[in-house]
C-alpha atoms as a PDB file:
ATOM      1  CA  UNK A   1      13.940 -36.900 -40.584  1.00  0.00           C
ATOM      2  CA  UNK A   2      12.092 -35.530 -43.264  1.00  0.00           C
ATOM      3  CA  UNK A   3      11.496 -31.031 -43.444  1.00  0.00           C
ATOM      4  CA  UNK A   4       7.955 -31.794 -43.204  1.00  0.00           C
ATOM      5  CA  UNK A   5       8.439 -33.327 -39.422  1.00  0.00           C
ATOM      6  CA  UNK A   6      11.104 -31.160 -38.386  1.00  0.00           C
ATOM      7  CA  UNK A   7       8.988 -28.003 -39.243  1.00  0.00           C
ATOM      8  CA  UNK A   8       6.275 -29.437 -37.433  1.00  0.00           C
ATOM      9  CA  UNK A   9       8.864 -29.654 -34.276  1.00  0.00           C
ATOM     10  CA  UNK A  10      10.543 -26.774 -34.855  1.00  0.00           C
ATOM     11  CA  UNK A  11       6.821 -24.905 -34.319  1.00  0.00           C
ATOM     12  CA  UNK A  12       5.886 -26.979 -31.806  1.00  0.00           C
ATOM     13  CA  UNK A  13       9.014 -25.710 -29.804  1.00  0.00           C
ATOM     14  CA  UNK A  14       8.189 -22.030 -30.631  1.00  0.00           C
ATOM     15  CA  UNK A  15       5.088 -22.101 -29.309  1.00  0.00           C
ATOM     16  CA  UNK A  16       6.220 -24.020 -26.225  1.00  0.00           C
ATOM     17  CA  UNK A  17       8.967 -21.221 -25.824  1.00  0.00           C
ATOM     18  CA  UNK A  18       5.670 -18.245 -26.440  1.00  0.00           C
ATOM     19  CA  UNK A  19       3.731 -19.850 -23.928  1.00  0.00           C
ATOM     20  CA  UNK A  20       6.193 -20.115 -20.968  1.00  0.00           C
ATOM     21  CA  UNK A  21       7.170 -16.745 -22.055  1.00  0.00           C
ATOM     22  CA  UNK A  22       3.611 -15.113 -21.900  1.00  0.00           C
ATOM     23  CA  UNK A  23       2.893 -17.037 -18.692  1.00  0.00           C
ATOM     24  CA  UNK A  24       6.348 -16.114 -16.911  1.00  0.00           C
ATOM     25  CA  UNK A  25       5.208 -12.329 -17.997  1.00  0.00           C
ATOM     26  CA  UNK A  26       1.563 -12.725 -16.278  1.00  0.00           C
ATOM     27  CA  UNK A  27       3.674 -14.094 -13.226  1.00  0.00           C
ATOM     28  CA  UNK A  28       5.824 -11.424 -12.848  1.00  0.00           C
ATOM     29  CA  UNK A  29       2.637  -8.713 -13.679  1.00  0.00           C
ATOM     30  CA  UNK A  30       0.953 -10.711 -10.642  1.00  0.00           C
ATOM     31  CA  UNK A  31       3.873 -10.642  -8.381  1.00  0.00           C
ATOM     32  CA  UNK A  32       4.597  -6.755  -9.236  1.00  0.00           C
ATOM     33  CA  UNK A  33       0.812  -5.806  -8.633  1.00  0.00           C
ATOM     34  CA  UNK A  34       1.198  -8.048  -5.054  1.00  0.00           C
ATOM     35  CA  UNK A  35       3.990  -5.450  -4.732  1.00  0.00           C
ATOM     36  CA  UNK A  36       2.416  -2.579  -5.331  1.00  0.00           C
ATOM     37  CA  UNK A  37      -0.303  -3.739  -3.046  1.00  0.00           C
ATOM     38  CA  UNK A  38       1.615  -4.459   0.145  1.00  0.00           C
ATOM     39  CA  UNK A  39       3.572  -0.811  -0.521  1.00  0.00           C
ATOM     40  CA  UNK A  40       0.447   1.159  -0.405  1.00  0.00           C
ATOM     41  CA  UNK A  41      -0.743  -0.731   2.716  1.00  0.00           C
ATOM     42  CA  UNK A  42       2.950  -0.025   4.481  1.00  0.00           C
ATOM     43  CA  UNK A  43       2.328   3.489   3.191  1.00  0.00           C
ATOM     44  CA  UNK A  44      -1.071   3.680   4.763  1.00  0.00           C
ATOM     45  CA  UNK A  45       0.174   1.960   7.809  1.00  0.00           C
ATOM     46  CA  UNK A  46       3.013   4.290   8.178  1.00  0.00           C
ATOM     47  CA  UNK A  47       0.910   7.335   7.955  1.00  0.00           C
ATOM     48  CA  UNK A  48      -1.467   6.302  10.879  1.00  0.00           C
ATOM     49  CA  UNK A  49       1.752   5.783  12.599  1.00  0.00           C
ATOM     50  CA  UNK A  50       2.766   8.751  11.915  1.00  0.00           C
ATOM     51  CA  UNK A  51      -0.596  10.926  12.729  1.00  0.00           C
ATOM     52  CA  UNK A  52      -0.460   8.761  16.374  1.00  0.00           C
ATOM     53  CA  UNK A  53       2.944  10.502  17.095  1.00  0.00           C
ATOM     54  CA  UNK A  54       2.033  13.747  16.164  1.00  0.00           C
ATOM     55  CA  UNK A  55      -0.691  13.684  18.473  1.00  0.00           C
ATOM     56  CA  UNK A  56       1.038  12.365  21.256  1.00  0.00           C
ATOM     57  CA  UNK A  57       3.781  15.330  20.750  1.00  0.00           C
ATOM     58  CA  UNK A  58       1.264  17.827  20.655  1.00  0.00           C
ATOM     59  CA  UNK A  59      -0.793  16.412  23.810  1.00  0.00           C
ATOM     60  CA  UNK A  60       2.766  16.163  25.310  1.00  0.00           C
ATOM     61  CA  UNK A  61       3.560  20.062  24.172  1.00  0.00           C
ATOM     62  CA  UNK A  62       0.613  21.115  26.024  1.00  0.00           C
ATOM     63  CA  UNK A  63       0.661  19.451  28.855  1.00  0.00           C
ATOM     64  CA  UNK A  64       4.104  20.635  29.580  1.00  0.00           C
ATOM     65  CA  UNK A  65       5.136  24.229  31.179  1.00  0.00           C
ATOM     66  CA  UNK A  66       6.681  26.367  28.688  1.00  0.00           C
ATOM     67  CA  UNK A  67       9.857  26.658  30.681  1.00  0.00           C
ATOM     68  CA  UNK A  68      10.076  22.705  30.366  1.00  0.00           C
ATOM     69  CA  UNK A  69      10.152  22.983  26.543  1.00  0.00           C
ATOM     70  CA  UNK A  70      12.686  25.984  26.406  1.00  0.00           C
ATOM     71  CA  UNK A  71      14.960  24.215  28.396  1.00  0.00           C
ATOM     72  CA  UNK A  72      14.628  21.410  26.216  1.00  0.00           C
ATOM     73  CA  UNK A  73      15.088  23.521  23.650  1.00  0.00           C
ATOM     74  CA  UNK A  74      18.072  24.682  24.625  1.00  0.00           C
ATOM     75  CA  UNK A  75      19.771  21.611  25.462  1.00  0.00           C
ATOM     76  CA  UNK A  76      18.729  20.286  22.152  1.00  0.00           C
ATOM     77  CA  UNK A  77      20.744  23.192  20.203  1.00  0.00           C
ATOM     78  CA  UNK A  78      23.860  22.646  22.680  1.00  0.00           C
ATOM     79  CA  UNK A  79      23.570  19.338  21.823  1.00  0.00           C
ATOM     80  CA  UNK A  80      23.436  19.993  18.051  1.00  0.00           C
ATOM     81  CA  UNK A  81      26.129  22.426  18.427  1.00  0.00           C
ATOM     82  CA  UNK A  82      28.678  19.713  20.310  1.00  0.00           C
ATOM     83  CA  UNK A  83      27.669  16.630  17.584  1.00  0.00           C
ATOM     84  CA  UNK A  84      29.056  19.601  14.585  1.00  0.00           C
ATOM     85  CA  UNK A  85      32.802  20.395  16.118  1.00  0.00           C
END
């Protein structure tokens, strides 16, 4: 082979190699922002969640006698204290 040919390959190949390069880069930017997408929906999904059980605590709270919770309250400390020793 003559230098003139095999510098034309040799170029040829480097490009090549730039091009899958650059396009494996845009494929992994794509699949990160897909990512990043479906995180902030979980997030957003999680949060609603979240807000629904709060609610339903607090409409449970008041709809329950005060001696209800206290008892609760205490056999959710005993219970704390036996799960320690």
């Amino acid at each position: 082979m003559n230098t003139r040919m095999q510098s034309a390959m040799t170029k040829s190949a480097r490009n090549g190699r730039t091009a899958n390069r650059s396009k494996r880069q845009s494929n992994s930017a794509d699949v990160v922002e897909q990512l990043l997408a479906e995180l902030a929906a979980r997030r957003v999904r999680l949060q609603e969640l979240l807000h629904m059980v709060r609610l339903e605590v607090a409409r449970e709270m008041a709809l329950e006698p005060a001696s209800a919770r206290r008892a609760c309250r205490i056999s959710s400390t005993r219970l704390r204290a036996v799960r320690v020793s």
